[in-house]
Protein backbone atom coordinates (compact mmCIF):
# COMPACT_ATOMS: atom_id res chain seq x y z
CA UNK A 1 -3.56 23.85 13.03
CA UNK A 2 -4.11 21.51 10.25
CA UNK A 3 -3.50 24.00 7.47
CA UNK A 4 -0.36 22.26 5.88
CA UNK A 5 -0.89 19.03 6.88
CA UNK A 6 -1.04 15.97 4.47
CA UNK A 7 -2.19 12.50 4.55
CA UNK A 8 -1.78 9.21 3.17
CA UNK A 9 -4.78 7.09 3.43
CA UNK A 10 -5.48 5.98 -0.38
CA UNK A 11 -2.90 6.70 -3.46
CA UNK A 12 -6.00 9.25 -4.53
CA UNK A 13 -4.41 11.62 -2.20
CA UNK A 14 -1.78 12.41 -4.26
CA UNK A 15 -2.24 13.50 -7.78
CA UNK A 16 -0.24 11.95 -10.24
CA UNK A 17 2.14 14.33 -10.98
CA UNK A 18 3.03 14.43 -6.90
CA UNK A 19 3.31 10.54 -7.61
CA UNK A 20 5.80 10.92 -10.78
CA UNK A 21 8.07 13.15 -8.56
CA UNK A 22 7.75 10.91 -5.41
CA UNK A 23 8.65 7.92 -7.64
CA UNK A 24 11.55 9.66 -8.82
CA UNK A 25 12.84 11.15 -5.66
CA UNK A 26 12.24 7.62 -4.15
CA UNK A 27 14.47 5.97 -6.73
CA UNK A 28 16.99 8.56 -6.25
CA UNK A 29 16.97 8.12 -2.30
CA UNK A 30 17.46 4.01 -3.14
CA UNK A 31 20.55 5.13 -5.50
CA UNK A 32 21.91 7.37 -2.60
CA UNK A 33 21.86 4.42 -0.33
CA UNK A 34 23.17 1.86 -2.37
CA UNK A 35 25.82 4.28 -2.97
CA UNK A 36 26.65 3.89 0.57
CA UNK A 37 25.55 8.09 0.97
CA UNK A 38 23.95 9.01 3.96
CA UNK A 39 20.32 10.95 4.33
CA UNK A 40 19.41 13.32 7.35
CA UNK A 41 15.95 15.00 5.64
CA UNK A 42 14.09 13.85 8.79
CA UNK A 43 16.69 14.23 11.44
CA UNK A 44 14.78 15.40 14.47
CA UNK A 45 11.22 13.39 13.38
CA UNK A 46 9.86 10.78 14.94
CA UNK A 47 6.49 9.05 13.62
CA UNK A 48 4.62 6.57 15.87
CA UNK A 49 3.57 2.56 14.29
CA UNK A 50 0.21 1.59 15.43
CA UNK A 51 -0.67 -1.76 14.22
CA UNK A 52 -4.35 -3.73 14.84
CA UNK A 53 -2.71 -6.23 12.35
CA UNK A 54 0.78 -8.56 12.17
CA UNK A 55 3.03 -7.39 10.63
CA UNK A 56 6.30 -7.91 8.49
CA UNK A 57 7.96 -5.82 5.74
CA UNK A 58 5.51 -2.57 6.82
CA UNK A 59 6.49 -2.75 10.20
CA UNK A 60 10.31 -2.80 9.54
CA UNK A 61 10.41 -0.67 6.25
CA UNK A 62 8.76 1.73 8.24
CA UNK A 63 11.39 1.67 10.95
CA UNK A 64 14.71 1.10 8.54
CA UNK A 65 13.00 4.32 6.75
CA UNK A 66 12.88 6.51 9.36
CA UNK A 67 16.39 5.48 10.68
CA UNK A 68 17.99 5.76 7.09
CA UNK A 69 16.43 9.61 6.38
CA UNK A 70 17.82 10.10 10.12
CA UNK A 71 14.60 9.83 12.42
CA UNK A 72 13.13 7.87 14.80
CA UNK A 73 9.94 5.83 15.21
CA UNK A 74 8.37 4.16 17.99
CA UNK A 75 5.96 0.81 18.10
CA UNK A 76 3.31 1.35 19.51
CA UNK A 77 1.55 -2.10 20.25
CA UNK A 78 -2.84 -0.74 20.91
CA UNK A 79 -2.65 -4.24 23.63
CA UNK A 80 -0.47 -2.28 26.05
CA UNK A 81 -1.59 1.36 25.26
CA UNK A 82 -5.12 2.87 26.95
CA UNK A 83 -5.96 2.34 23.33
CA UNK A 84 -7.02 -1.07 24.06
CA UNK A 85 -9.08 0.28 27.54
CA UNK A 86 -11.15 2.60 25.67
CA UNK A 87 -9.25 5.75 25.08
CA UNK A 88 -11.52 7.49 22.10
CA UNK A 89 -9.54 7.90 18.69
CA UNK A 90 -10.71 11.86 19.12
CA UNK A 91 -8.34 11.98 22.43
CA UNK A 92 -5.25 9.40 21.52
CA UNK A 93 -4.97 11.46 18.12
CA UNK A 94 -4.41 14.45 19.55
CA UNK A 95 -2.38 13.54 22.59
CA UNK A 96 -0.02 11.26 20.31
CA UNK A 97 -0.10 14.74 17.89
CA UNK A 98 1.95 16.52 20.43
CA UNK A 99 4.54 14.13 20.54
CA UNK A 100 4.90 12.67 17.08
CA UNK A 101 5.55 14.09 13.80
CA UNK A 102 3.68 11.52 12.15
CA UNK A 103 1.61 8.30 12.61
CA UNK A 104 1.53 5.16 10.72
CA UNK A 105 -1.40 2.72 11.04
CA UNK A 106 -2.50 -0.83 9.82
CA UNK A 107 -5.82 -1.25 11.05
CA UNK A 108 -9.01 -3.22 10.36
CA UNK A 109 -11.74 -1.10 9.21
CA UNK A 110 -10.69 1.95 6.52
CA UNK A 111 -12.89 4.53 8.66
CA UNK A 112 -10.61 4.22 11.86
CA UNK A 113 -7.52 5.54 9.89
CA UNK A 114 -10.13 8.27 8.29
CA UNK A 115 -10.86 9.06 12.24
CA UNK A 116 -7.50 9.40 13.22
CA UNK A 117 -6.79 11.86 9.97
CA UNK A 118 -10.30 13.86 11.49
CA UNK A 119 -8.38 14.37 14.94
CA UNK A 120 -4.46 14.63 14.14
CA UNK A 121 -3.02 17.45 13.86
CA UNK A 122 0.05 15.77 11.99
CA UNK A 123 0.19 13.81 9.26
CA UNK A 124 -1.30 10.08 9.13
CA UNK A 125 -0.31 7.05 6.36
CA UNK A 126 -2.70 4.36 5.71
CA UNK A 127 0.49 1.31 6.35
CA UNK A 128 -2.71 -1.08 5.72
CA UNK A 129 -6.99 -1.07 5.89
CA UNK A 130 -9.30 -4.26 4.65
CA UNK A 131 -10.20 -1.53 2.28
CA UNK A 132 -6.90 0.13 0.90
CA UNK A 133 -3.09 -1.15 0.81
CA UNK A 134 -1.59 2.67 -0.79
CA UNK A 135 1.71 2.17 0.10
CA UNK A 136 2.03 -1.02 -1.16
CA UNK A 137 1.00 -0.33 -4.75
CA UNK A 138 2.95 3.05 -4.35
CA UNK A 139 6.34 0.85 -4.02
CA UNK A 140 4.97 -1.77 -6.84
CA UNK A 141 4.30 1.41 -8.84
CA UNK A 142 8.71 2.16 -7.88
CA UNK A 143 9.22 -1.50 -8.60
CA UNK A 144 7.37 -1.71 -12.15
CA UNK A 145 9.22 2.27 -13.10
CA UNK A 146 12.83 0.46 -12.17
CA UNK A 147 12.35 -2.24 -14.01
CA UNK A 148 10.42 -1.13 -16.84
CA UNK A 149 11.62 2.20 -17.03
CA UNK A 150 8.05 3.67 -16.84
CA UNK A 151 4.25 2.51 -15.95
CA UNK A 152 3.06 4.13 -18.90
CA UNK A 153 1.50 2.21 -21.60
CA UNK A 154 1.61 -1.02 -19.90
CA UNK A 155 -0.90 -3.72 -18.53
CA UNK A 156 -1.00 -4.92 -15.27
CA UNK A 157 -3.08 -8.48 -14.51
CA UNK A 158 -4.21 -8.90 -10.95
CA UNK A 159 -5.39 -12.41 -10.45
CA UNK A 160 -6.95 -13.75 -7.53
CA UNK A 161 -8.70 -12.24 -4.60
CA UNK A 162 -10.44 -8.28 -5.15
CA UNK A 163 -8.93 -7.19 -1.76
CA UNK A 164 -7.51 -4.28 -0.40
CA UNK A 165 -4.49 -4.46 -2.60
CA UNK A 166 -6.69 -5.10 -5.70
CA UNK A 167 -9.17 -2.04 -4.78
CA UNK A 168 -5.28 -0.33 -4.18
CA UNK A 169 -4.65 -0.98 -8.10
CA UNK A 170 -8.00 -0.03 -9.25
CA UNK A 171 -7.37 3.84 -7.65
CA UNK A 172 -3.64 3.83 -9.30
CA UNK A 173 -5.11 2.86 -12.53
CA UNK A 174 -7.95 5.74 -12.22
CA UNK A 175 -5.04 8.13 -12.25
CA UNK A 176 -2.44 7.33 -14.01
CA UNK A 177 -1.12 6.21 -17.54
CA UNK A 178 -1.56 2.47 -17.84
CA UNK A 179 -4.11 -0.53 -18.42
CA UNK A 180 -5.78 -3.04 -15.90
CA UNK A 181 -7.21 -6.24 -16.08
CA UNK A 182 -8.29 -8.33 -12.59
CA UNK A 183 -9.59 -11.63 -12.92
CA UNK A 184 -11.35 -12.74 -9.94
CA UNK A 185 -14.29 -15.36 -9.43
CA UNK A 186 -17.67 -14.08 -9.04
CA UNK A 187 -18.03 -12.38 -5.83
CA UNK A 188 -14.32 -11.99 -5.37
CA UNK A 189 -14.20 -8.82 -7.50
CA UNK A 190 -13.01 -5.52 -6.26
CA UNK A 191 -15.00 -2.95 -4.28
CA UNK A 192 -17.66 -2.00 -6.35
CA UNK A 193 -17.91 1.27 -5.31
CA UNK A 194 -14.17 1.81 -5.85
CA UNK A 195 -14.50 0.57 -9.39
CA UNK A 196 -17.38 2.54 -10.57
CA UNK A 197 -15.42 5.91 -9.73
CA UNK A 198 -12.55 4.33 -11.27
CA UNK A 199 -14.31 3.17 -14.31
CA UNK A 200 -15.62 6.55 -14.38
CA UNK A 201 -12.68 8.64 -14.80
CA UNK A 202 -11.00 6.09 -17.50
CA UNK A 203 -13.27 4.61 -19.44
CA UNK A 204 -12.31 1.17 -20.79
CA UNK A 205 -8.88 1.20 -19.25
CA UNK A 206 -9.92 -1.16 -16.27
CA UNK A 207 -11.46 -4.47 -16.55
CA UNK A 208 -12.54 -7.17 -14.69
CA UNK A 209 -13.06 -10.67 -15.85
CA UNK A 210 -13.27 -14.23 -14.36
CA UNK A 211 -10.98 -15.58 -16.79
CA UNK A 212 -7.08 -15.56 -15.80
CA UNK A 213 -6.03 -16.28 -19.40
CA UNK A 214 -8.05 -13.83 -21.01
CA UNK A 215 -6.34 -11.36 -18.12
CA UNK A 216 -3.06 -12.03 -18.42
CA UNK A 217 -2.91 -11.77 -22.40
CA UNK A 218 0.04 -9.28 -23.42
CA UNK A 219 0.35 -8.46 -19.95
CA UNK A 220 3.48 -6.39 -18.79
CA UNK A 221 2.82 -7.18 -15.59
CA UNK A 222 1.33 -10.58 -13.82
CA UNK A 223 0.52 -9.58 -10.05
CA UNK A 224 -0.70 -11.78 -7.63
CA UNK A 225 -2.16 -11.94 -3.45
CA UNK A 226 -3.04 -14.55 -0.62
CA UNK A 227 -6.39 -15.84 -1.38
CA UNK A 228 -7.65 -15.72 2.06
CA UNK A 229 -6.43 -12.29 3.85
CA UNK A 230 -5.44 -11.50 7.74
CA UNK A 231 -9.33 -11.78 8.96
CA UNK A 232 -10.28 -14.68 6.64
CA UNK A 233 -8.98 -17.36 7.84
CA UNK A 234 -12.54 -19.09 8.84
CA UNK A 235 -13.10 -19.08 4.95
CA UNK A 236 -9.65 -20.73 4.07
CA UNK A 237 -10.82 -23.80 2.90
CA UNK A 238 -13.76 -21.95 0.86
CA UNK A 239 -11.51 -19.72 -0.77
CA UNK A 240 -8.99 -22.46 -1.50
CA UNK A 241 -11.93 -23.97 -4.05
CA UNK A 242 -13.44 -21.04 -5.31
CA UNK A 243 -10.16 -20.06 -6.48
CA UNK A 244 -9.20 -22.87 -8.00
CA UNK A 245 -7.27 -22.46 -11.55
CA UNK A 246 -6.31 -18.59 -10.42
CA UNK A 247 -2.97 -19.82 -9.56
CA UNK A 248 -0.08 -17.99 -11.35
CA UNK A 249 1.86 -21.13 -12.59
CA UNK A 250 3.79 -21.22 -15.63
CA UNK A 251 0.94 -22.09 -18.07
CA UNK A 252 -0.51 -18.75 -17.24
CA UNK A 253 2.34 -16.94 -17.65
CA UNK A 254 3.34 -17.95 -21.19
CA UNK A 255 0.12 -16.41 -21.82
CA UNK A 256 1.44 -13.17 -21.06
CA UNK A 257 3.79 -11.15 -22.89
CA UNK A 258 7.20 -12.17 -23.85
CA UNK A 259 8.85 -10.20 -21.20
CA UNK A 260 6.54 -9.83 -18.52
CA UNK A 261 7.27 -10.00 -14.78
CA UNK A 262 5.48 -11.35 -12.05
CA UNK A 263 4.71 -9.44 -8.71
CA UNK A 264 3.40 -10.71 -5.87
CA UNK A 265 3.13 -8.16 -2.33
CA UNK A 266 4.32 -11.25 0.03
CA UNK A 267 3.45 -13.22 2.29
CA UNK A 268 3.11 -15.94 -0.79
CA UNK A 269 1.73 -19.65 -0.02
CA UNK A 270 3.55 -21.14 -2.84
CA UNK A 271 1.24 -23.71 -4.43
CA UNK A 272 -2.04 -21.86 -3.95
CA UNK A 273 -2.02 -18.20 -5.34
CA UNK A 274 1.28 -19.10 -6.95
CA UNK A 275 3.62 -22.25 -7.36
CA UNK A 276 6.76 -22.10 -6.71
CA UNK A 277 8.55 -22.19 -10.25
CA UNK A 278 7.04 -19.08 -10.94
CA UNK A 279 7.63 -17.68 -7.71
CA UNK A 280 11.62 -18.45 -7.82
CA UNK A 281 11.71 -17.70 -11.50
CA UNK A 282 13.89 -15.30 -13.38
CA UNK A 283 10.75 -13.41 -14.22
CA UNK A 284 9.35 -12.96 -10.82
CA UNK A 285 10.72 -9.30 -8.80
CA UNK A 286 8.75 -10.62 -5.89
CA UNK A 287 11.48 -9.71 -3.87
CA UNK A 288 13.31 -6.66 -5.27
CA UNK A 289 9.11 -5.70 -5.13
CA UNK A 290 9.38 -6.06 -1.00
CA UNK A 291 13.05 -4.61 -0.76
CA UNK A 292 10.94 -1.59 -2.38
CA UNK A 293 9.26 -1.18 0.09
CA UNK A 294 11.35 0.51 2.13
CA UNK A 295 12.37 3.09 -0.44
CA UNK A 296 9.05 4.09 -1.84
CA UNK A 297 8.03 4.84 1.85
CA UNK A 298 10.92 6.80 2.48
CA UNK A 299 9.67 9.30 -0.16
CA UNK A 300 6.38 9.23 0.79
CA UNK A 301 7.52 9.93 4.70
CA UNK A 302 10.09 12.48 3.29
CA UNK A 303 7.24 13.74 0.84
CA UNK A 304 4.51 14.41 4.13
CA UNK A 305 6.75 14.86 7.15
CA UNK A 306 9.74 17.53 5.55
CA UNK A 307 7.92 20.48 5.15
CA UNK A 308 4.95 19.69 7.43
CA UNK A 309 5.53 21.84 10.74
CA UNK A 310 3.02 20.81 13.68
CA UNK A 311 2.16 24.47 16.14
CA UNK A 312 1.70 21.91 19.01
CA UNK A 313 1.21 25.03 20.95
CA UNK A 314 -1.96 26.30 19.53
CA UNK A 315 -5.18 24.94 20.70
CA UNK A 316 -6.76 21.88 18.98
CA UNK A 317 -10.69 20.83 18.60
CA UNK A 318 -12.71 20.13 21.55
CA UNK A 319 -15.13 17.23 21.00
CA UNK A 320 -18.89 18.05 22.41
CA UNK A 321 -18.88 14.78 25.31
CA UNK A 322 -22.44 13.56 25.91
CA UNK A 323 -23.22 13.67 29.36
């Protein structure tokens, strides 16, 4: 039942040539609509939202996506489902599978969303873990390709917090054409385990320092996050010393090079992680970066739902209940 099915939990799930077309065919489905032309690809789909965490530009990108390719989607809020009473991942996954044609989830803990991709028979995106962001780097990866013309050959600097974005960035520099440097205080880096596999299949192309100025030398690309994520905010005030001269101001940036850009994957607290010049400067694409967002997940959606065919007919795994 599973045979042709696809999933999206970390950007390592697609190899980078599938990521060089899906960039392309993403930036020609953003052309198509700013042209006014319409899409129908996914007329007949419908993918269900399930979201543990708020939510802003992945809930509605998600939604505006579906609705511009010419599907449907439906929210589905866990507090008023039988999710929240107990129903086992094993059963909702399969149930949901023979309505949906897809299911989008921004969870807590990475594992759930690799449970849900165990039991559904149709395809499931990773719209969020603490772990991974994927389609959020997929859509900076759009972002940095439109405005740069390629990611090849350049450097991206990640400053700040090694969260789920930041471990996000360390996968898309394992497999693709381009340099990184994070600079994060000491026990802020990125998942260690993440980074030794990634440091293992590019040597010397990923670094990690605790010196912003040293990161962002001859950088292409100056990317930024929150310092204190959705789960954090106990640790707030903590983080709001420890990661004190991070900031992206305008003294780090004329570090960089001459025509880099500044990213940032929103929601920003101007004067922490970045002040405000920077963030309403003509070098930031903060927001063409979150307009992206709904473009680079209509490929991917196109990409996993067009071909995929679910046999909702045909029987699916029992699970062995203790009694």
């Amino acid at each position: 039942m599973k045979k042709n099915k696809r999933d999206f939990l970390r950007l390592t799930d697609f190899s980078a040539g599938e990521v060089d077309a899906l960039l392309k065919r993403s930036l020609a489905l953003k052309r198509r609509w700013e042209k006014g032309l319409p899409d129908r690809s996914l007329a007949g789909k419908c993918i269900g939202l399930i979201f543990d965490k708020a939510s802003t530009r992945t809930r509605v990108s998600f939604e505006v996506a579906m609705r511009q390719l010419g599907g449907s989607s439906i929210y589905l809020d866990p507090g008023t489902t039988q999710i929240k009473r107990g129903e086992s991942v094993a059963d909702s996954a399969r149930v949901l599978s023979r309505y949906l044609d897809g299911i989008v989830l921004r969870t807590f803990d990475h594992t759930i969303v690799e449970e849900w991709s165990r039991w559904a028979s149709v395809p499931i995106v990773n719209g969020l873990t603490d772990l991974l962001h994927p389609c959020q780097i997929f859509c900076d990866l759009l972002t940095i390709v439109e405005k740069k013309k390629t990611y090849r050959g350049l450097k991206v600097a990640y400053i700040g917090d090694g969260n789920n974005v930041a471990n996000s960035w360390v996968e898309a520099a394992s497999m693709l054409d381009f340099s990184l440097t994070m600079a994060c205080p000491k026990w802020y880096e990125p998942d260690a385990q993440i980074l030794k596999e990634a440091r293992e299949k590019v040597k010397g192309r990923i670094t990690v320092t605790q010196d912003p100025y040293e990161a962002v030398r001859g950088a292409d690309i100056v990317y930024t996050d929150v310092w204190a994520s959705m789960g954090q905010e106990e640790e707030r005030e903590e983080r709001l010393k420890t990661f004190q001269g991070y900031q992206v101001n305008a003294n780090l940036v004329e570090k960089a090079g001459k025509d880099a850009l500044v990213m940032h994957c929103l929601p920003a607290h101007a004067g922490e992680e970045i002040s405000a010049e920077v963030l309403e400067s003509s070098r930031s694409i903060v927001f063409d970066q979150a307009e992206n967002r709904l473009h680079g997940q209509k490929g991917i959606l196109e990409f996993l739902l067009k071909t995929f065919q679910p046999q909702r007919s045909q029987r699916t795994q029992r699970v062995k209940r203790k009694e």
